[in-house]
C-alpha atoms as a PDB file:
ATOM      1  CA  UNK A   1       1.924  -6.926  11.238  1.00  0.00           C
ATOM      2  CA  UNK A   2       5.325  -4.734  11.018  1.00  0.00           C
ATOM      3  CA  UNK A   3       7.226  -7.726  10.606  1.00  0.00           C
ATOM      4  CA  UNK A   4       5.396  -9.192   7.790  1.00  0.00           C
ATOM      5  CA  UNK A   5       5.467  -5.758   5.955  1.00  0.00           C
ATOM      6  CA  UNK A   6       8.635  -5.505   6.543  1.00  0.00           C
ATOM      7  CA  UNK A   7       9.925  -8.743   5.555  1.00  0.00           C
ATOM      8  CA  UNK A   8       7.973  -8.281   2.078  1.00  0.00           C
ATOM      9  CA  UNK A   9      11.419  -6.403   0.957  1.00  0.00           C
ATOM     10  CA  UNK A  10      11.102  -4.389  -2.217  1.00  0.00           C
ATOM     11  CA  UNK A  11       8.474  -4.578  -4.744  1.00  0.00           C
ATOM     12  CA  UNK A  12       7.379  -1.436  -6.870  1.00  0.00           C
ATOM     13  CA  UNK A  13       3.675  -2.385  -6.408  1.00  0.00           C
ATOM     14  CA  UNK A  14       3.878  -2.161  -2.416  1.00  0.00           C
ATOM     15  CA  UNK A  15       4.510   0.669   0.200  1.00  0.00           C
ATOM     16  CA  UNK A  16       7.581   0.888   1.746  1.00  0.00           C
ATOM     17  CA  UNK A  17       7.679   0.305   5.681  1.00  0.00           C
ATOM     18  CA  UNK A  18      10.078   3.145   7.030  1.00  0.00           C
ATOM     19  CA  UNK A  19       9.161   2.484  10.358  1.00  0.00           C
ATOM     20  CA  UNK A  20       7.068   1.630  13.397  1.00  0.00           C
ATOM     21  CA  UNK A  21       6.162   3.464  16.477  1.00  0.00           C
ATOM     22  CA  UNK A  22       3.570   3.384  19.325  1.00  0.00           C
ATOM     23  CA  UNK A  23       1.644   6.540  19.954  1.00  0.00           C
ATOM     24  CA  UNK A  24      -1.157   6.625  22.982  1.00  0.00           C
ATOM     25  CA  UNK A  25      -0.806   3.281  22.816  1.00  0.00           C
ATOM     26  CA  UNK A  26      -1.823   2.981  19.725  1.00  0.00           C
ATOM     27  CA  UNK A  27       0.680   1.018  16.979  1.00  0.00           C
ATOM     28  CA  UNK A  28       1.770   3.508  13.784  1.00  0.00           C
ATOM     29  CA  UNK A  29       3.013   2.735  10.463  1.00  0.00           C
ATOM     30  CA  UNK A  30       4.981   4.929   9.088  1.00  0.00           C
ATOM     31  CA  UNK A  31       5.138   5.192   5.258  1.00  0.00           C
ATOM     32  CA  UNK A  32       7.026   7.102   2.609  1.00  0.00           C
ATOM     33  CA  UNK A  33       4.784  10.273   2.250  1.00  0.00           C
ATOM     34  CA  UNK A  34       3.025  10.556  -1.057  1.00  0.00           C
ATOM     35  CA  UNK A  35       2.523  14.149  -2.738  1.00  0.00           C
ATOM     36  CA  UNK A  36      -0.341  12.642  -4.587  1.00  0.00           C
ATOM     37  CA  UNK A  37      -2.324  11.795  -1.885  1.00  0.00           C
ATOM     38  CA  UNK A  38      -4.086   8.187  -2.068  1.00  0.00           C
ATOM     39  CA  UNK A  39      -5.882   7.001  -5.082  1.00  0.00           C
ATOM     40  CA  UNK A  40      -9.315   8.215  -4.636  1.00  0.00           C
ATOM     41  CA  UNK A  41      -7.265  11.929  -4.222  1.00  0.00           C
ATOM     42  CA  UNK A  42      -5.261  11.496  -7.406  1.00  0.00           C
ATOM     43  CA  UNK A  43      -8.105  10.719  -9.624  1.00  0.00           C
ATOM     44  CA  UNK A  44     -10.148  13.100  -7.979  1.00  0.00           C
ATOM     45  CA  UNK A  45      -7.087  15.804  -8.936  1.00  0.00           C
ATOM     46  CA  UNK A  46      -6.240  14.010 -12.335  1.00  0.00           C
ATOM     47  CA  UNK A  47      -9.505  12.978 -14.614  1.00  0.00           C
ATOM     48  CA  UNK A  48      -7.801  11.988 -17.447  1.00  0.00           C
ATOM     49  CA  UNK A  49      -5.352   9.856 -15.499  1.00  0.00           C
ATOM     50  CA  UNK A  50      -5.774   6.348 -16.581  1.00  0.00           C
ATOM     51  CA  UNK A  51      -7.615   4.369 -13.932  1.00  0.00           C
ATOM     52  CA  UNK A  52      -6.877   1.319 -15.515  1.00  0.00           C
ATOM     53  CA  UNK A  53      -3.754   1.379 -15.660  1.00  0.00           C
ATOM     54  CA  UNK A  54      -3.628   1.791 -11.482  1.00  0.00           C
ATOM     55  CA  UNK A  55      -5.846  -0.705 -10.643  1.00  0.00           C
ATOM     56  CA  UNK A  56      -3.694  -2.811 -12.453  1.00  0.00           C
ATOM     57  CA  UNK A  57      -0.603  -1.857 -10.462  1.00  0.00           C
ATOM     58  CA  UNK A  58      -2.891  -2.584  -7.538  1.00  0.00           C
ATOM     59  CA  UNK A  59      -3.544  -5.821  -8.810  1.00  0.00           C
ATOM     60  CA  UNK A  60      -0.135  -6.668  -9.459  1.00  0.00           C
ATOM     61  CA  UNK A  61       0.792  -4.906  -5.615  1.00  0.00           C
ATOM     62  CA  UNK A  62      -2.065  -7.977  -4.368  1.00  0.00           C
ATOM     63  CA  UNK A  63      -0.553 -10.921  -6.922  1.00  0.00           C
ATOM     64  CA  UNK A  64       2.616 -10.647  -5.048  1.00  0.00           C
ATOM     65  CA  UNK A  65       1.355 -10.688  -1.627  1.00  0.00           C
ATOM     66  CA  UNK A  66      -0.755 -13.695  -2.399  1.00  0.00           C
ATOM     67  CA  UNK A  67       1.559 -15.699  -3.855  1.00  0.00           C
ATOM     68  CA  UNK A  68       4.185 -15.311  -0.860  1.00  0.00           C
ATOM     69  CA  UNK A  69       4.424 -18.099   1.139  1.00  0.00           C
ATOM     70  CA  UNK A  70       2.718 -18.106   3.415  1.00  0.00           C
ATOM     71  CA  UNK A  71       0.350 -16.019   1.254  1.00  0.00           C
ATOM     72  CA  UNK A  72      -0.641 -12.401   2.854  1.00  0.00           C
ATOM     73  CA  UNK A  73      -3.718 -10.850   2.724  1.00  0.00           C
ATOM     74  CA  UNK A  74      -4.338  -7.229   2.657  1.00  0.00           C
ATOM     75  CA  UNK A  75      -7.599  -6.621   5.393  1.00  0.00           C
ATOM     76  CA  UNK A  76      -8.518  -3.013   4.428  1.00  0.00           C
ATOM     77  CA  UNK A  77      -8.085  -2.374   0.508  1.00  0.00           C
ATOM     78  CA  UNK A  78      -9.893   0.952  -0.311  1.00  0.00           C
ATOM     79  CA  UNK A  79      -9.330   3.815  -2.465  1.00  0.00           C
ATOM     80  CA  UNK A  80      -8.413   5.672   0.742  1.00  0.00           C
ATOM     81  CA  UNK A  81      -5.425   3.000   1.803  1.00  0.00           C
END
């Protein structure tokens, strides 16, 4: 999995990979942090941000994993993720 997101390079619709570890055993991602929290936080915080308007950059986040070749497919989209 760290090598596909990694190889995805730069795309202003998907998270950066910054690194990899193994904790307990257990594999970690490690991601730019984001002040705003995930989604579900943001709108939560912001009402009258335009939800729109992010499910569209979601959208266009998924459009450009699909159409990779071989196509990727995100497992575990939520509001939370």
């Amino acid at each position: 999995e760290d090598s596909v997101w990694h190889s995805l390079g730069h795309h202003s619709r998907v998270v950066e990979l910054v690194g990899y570890a193994v904790v307990d055993g257990s594999p970690c991602f490690i991601s730019p942090w984001s002040k705003n929290g995930d989604m579900y936080q943001y709108l939560k915080k912001n009402p009258d941000a335009d939800g729109r308007t992010l499910i569209r950059d979601v959208a266009e986040g998924l459009l450009y994993l699909h159409t990779r070749d071989p196509p990727i497919v995100h497992a575990k989209i939520k509001g939370v993720s």
